[in-house]
C-alpha atoms as a PDB file:
ATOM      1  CA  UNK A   1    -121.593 263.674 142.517  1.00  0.00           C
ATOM      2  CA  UNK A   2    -117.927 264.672 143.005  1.00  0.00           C
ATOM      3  CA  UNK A   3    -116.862 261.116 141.065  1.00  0.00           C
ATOM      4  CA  UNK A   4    -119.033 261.812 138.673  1.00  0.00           C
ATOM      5  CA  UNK A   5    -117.773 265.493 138.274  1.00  0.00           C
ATOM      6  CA  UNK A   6    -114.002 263.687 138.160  1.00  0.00           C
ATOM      7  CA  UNK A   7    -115.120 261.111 135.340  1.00  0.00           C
ATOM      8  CA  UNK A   8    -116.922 263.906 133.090  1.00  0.00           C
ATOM      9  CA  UNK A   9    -113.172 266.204 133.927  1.00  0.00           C
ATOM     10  CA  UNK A  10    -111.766 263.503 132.804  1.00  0.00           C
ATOM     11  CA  UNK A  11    -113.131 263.799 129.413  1.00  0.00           C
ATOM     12  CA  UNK A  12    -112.285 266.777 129.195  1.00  0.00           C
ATOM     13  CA  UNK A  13    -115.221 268.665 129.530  1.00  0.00           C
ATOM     14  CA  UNK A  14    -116.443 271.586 131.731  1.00  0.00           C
ATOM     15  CA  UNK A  15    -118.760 270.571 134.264  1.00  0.00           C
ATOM     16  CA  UNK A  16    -121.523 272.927 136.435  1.00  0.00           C
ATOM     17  CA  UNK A  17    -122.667 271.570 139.057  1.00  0.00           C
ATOM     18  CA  UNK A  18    -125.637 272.772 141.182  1.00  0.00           C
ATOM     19  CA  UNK A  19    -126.537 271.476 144.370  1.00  0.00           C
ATOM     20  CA  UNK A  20    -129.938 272.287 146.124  1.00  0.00           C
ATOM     21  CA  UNK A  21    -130.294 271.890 149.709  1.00  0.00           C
ATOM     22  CA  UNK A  22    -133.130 272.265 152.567  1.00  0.00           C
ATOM     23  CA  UNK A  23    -133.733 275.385 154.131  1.00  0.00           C
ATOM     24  CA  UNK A  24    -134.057 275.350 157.814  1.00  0.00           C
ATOM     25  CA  UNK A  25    -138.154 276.273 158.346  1.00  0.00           C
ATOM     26  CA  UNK A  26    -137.210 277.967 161.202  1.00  0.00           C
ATOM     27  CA  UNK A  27    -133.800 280.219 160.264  1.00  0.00           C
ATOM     28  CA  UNK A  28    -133.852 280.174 156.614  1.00  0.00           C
ATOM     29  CA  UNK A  29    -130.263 279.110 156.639  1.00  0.00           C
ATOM     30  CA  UNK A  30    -129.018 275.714 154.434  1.00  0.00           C
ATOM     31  CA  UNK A  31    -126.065 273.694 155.634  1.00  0.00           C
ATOM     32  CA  UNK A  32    -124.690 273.727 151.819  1.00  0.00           C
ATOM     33  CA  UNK A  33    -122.757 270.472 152.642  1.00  0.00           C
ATOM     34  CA  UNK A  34    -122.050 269.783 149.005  1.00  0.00           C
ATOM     35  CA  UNK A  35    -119.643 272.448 148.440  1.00  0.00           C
ATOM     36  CA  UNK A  36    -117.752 271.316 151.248  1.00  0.00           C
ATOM     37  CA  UNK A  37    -117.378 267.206 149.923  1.00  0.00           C
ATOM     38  CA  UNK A  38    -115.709 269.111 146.963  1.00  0.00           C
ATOM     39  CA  UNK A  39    -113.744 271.124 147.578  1.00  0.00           C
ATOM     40  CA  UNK A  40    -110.841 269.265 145.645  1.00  0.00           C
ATOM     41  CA  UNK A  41    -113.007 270.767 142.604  1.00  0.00           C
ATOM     42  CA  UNK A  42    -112.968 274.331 144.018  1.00  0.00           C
ATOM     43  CA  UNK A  43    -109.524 275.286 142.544  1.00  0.00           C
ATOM     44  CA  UNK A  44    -110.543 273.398 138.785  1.00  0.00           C
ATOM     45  CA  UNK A  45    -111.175 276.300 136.599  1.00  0.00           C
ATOM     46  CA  UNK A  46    -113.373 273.651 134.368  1.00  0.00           C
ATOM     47  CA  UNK A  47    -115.572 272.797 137.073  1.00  0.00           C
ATOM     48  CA  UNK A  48    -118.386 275.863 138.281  1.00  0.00           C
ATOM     49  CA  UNK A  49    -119.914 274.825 141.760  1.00  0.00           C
ATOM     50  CA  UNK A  50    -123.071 276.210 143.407  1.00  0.00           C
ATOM     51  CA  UNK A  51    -125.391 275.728 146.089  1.00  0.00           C
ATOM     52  CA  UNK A  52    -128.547 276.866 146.730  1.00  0.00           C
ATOM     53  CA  UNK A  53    -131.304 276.929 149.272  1.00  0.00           C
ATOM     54  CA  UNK A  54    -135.150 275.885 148.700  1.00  0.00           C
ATOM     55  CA  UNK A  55    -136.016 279.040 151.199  1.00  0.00           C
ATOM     56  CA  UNK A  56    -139.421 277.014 151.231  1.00  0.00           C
ATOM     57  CA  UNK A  57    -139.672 276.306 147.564  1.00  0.00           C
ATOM     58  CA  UNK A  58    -141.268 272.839 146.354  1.00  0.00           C
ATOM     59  CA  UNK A  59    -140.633 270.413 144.183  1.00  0.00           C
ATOM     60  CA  UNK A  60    -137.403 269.912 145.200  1.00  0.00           C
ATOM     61  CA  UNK A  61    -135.729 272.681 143.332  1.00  0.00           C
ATOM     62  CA  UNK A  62    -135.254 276.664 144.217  1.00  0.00           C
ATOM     63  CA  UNK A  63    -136.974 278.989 142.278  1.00  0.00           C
ATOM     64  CA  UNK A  64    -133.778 280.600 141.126  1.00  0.00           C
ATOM     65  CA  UNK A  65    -132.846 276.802 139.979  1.00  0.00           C
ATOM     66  CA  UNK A  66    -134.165 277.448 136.216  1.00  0.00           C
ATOM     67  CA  UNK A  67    -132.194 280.859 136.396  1.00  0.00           C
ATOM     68  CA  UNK A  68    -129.028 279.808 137.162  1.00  0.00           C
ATOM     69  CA  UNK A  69    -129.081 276.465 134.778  1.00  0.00           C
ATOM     70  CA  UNK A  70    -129.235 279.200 131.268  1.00  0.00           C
ATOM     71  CA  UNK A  71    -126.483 281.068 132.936  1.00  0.00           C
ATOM     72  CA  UNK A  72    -124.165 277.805 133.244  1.00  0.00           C
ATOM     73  CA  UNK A  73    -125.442 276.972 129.879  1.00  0.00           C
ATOM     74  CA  UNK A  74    -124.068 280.494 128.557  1.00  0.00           C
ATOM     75  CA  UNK A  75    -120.889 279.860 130.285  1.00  0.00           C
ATOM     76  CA  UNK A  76    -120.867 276.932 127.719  1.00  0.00           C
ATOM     77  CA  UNK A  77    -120.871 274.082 130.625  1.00  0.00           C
ATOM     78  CA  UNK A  78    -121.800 270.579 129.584  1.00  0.00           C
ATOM     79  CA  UNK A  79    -122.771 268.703 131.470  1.00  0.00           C
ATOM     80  CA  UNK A  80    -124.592 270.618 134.096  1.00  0.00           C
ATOM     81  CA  UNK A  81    -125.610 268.518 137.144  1.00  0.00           C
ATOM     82  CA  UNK A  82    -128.719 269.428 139.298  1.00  0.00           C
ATOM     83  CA  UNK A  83    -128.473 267.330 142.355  1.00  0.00           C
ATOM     84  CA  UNK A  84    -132.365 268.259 143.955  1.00  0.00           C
ATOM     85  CA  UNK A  85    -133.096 268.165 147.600  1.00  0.00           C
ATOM     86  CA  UNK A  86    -133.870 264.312 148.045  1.00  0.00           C
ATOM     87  CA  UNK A  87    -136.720 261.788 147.878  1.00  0.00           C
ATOM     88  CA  UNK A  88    -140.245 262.047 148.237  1.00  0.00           C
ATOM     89  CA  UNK A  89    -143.576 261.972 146.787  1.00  0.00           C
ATOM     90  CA  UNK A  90    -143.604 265.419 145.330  1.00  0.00           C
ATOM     91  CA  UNK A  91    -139.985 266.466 144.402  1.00  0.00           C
ATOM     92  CA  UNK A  92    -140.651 265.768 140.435  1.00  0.00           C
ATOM     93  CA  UNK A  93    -139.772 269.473 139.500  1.00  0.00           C
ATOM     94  CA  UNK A  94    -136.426 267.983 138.263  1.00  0.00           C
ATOM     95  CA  UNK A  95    -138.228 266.324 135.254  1.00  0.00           C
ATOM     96  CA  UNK A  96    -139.284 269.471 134.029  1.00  0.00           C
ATOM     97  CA  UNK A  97    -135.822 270.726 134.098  1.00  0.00           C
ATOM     98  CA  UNK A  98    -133.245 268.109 133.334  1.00  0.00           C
ATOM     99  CA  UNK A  99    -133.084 266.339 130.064  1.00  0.00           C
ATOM    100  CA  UNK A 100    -131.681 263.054 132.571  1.00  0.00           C
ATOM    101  CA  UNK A 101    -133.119 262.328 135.463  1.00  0.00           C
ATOM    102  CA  UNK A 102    -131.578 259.860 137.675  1.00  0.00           C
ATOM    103  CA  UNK A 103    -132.937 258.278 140.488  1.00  0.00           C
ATOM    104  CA  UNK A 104    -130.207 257.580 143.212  1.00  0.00           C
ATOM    105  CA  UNK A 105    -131.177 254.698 145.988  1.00  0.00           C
ATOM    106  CA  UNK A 106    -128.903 252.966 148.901  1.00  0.00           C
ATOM    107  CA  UNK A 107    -129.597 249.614 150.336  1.00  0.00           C
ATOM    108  CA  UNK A 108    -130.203 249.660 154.009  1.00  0.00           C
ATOM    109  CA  UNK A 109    -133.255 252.150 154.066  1.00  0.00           C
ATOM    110  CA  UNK A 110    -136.157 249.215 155.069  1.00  0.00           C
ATOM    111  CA  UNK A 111    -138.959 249.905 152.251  1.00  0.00           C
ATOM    112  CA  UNK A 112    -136.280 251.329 150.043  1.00  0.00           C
ATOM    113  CA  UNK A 113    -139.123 251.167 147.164  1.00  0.00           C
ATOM    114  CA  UNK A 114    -141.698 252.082 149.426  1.00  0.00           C
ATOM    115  CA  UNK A 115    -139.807 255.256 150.028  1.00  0.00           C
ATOM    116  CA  UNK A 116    -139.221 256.254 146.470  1.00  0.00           C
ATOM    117  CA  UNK A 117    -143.323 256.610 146.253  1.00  0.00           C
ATOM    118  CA  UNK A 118    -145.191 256.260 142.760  1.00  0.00           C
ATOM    119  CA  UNK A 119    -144.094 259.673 141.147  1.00  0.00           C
ATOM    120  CA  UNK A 120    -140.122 259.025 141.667  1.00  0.00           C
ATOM    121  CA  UNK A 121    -140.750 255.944 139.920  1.00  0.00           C
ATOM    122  CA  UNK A 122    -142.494 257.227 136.987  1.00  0.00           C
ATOM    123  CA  UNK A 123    -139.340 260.307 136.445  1.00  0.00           C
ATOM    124  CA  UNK A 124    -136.420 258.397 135.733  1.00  0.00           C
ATOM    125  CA  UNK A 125    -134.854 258.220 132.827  1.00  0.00           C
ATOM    126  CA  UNK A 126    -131.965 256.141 134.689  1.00  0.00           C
ATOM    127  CA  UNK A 127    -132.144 254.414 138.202  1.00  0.00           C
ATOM    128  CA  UNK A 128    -129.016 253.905 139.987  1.00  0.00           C
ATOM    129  CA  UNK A 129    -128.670 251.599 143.297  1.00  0.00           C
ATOM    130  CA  UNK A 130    -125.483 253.438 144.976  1.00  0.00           C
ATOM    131  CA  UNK A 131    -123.225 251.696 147.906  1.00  0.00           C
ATOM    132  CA  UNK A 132    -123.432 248.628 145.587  1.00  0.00           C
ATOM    133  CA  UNK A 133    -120.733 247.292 147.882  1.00  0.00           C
ATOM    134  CA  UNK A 134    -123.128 246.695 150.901  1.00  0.00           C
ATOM    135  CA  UNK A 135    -125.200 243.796 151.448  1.00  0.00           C
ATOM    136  CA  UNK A 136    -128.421 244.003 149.688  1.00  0.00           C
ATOM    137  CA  UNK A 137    -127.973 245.978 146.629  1.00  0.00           C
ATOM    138  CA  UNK A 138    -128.826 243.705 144.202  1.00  0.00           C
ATOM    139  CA  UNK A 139    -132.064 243.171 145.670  1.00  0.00           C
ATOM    140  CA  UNK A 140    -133.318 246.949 145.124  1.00  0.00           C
ATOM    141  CA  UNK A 141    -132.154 246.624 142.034  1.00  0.00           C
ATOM    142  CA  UNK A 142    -134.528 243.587 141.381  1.00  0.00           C
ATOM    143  CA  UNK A 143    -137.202 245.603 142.949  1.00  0.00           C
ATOM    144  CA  UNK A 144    -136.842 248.718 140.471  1.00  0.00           C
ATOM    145  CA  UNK A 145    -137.169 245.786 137.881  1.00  0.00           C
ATOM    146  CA  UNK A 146    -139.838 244.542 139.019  1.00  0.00           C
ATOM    147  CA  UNK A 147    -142.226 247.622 140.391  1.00  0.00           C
ATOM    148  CA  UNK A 148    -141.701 249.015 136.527  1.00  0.00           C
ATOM    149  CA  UNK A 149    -143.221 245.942 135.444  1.00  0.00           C
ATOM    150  CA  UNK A 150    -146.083 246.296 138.167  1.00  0.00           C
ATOM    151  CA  UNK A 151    -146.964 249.638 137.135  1.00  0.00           C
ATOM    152  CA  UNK A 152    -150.006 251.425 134.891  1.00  0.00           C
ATOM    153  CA  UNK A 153    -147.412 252.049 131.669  1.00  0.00           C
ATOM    154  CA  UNK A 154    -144.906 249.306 132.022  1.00  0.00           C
ATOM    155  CA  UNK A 155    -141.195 251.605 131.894  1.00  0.00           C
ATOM    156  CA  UNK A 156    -137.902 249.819 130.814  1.00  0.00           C
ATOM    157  CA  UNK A 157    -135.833 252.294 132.495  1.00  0.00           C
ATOM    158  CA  UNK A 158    -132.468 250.710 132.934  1.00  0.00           C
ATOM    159  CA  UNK A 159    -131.266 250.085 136.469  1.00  0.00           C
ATOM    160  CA  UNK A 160    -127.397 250.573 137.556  1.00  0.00           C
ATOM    161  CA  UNK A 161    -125.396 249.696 140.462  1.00  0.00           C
ATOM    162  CA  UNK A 162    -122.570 251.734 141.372  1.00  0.00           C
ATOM    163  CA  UNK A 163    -119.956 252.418 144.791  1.00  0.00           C
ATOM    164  CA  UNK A 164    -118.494 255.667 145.409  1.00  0.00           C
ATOM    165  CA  UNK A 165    -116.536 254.162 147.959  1.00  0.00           C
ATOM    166  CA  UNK A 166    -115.036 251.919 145.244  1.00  0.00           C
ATOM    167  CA  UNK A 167    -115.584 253.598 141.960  1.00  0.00           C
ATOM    168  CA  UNK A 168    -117.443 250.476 140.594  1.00  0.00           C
ATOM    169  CA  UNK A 169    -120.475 251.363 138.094  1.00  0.00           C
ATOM    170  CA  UNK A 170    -119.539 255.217 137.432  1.00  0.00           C
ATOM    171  CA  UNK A 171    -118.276 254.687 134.023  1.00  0.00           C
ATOM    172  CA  UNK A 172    -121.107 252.688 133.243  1.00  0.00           C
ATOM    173  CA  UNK A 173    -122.980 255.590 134.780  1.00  0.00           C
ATOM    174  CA  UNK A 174    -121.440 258.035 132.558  1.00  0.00           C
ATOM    175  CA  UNK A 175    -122.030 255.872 129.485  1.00  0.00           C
ATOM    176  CA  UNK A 176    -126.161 255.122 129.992  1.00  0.00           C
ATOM    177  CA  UNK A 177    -126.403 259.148 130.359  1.00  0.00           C
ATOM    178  CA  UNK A 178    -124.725 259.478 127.036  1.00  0.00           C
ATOM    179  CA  UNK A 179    -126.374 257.054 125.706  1.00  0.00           C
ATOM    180  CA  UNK A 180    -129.704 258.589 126.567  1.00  0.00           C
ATOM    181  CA  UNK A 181    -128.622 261.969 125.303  1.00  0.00           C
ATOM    182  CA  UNK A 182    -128.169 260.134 122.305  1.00  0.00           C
ATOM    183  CA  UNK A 183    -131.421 258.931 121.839  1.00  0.00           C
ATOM    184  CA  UNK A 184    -133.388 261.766 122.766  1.00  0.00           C
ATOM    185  CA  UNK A 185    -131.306 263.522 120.202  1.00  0.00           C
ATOM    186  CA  UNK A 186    -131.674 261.415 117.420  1.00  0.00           C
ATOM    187  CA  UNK A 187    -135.809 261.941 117.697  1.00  0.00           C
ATOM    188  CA  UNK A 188    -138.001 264.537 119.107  1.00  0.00           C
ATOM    189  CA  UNK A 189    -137.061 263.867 122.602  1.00  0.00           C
ATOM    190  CA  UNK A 190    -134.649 266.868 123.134  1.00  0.00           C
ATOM    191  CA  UNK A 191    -137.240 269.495 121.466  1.00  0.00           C
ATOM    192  CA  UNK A 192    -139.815 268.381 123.700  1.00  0.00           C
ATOM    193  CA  UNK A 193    -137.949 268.718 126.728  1.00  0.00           C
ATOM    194  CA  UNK A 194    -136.408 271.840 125.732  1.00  0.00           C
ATOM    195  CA  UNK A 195    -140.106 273.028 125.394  1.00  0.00           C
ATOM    196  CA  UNK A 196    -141.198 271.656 128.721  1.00  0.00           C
ATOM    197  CA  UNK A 197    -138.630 273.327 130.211  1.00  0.00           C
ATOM    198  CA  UNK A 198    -139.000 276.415 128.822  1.00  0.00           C
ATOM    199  CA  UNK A 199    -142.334 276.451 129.438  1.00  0.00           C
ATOM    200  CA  UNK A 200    -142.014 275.594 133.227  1.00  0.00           C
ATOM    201  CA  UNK A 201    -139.500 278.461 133.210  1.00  0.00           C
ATOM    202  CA  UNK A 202    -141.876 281.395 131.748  1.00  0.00           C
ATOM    203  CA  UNK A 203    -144.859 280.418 134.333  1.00  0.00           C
ATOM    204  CA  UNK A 204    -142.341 280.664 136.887  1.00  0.00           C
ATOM    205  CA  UNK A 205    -141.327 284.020 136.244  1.00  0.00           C
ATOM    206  CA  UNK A 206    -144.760 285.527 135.004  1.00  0.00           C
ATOM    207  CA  UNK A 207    -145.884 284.237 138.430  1.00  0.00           C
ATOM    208  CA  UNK A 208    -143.022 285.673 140.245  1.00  0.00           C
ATOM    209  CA  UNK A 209    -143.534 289.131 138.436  1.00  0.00           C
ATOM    210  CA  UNK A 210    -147.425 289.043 139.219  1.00  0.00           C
ATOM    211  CA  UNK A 211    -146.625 288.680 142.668  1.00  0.00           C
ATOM    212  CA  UNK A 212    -143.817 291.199 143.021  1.00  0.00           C
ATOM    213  CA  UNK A 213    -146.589 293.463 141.383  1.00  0.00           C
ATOM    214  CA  UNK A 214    -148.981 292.994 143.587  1.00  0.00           C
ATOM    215  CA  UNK A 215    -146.503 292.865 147.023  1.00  0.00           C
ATOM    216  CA  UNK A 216    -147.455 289.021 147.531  1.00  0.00           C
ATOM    217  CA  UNK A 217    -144.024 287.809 147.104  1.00  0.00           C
ATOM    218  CA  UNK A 218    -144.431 286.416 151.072  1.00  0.00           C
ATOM    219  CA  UNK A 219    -147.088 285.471 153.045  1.00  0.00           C
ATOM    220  CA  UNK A 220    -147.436 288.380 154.991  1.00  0.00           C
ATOM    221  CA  UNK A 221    -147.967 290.472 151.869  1.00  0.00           C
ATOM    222  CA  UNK A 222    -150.892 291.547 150.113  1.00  0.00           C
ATOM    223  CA  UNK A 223    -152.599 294.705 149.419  1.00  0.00           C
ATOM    224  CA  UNK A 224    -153.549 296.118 153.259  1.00  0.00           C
ATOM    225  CA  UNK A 225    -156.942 297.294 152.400  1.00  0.00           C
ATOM    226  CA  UNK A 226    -157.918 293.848 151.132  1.00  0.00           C
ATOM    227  CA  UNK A 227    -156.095 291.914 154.233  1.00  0.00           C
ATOM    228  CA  UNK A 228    -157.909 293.804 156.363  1.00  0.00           C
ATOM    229  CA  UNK A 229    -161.224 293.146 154.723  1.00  0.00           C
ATOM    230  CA  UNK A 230    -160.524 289.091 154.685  1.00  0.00           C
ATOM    231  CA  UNK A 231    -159.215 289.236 158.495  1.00  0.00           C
ATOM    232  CA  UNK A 232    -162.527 291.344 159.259  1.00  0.00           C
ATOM    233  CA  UNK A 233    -164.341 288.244 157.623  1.00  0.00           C
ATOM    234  CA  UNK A 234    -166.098 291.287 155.472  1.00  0.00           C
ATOM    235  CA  UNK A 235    -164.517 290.117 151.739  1.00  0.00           C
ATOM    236  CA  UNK A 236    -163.302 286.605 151.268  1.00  0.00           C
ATOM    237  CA  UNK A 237    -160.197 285.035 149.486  1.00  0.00           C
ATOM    238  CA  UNK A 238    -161.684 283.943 146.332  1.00  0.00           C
ATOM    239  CA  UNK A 239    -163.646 287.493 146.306  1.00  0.00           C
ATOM    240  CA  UNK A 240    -159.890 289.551 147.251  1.00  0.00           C
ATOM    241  CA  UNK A 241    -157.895 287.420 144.529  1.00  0.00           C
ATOM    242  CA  UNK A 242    -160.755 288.214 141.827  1.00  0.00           C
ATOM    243  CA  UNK A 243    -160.296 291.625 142.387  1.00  0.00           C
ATOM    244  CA  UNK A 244    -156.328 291.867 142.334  1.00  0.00           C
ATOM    245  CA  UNK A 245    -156.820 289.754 138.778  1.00  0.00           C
ATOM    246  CA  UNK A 246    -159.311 292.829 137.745  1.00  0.00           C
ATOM    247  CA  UNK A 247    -157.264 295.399 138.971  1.00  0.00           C
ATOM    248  CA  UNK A 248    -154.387 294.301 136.340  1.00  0.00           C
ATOM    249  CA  UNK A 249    -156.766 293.900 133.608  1.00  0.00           C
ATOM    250  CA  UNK A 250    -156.355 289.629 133.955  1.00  0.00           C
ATOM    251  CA  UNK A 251    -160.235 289.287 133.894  1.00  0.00           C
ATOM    252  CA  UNK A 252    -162.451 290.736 131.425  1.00  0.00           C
END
């Protein structure tokens, strides 16, 4: 990510860059090691950096992630990178929020496919084997070839190899994005991301507000007298959460 950042500088455009990391289950706190690798950025006035914790969000994003990409937007930053918390079966949330989405692999991991799981597959708009200079890059790559061809709906997502340790690939790298910004641009791809997004962004926050409303922003929230009821096994979930939605005039 901080190459990258350098190449897009280098066009002379103003970059945000937003880096999502774990947050410890135990002390809520987030190592926020991305700020630290750049730190060579910090002092470029064309380059906005922030992290942010998951404080137990899913999906791989923070709920404040949606948020804080329209504020970068109105800051007029382009491009604005959303590097997610890592790889796994269920952090897709990035689809519904980037107009790119690039898959990032390393040789070296065993079952490197294996651990990208079905739904990583099926997100990219780019895959991009990384530490190209190690021994066994090209294979992955062959693999993302050929597990697209395996799947339900065949993809032709292009595959890229690239080195941070040597540089090799990035421009290519910066080119395929453009190149896809340029095609979803020149049909309806753009609009219907720009819906999807917007979309994902107005549940969020209509769900957020509902349970502000109704104190059940955290687990140990709730309204007492109904708490009590489900502890006392006298009133059960489905039966409390009916009557929360009635209360606000969500049920007829």
């Amino acid at each position: 990510m901080d190459l990258l950042t350098a190449r897009f500088r280098a066009q002379g455009r103003r970059v945000g860059v937003l880096a999502v990391d774990p947050s410890s289950p135990f002390s809520g706190g987030a190592i926020l090691g991305d700020r630290i690798r750049m730190q060579h950025h910090s002092a470029d006035p064309g380059v906005f950096i922030r992290s942010l914790a998951t404080r137990g969000a899913l999906g791989g994003l923070t709920a404040s992630t949606a948020d804080t990409v329209v504020v970068m937007e109105a800051l007029g930053l382009d491009p604005i990178i959303v590097e997610t918390v890592g790889v796994g079966q269920d952090e897709v949330d990035i689809a519904r929020v980037a107009h790119c989405t690039v898959v990032v692999t390393v040789p070296g991991l065993g079952d490197e496919i294996q651990n990208l799981k079905a739904g990583i597959l099926e997100i990219a708009d780019l895959f991009v084997v990384n530490k190209a200079d190690r021994e066994g890059a090209d294979k992955v790559a062959s693999e993302l070839v050929q597990m697209q061809r395996l799947g339900v709906e065949q993809q032709d997502v292009p595959v890229l190899l690239t080195s941070t340790r040597t540089g090799a690939g990035l421009d290519q790298l910066v080119a395929a994005i453009a190149q896809h910004r340029d095609q979803l641009l020149a049909g309806q791809g753009w609009h219907r991301r720009e819906l999807l997004r917007a979309g994902r962004h107005l549940r969020t926050l209509a769900v957020e507000a509902f349970l502000k409303r109704n104190h059940l922003a955290s687990e140990e929230q709730g309204p007492a007298e109904l708490l009590e009821s489900i502890v006392a096994r006298r009133l059960d979930p489905w039966s409390a959460a009916q009557t929360i939605l009635e209360r606000q005039g969500a049920l007829p």
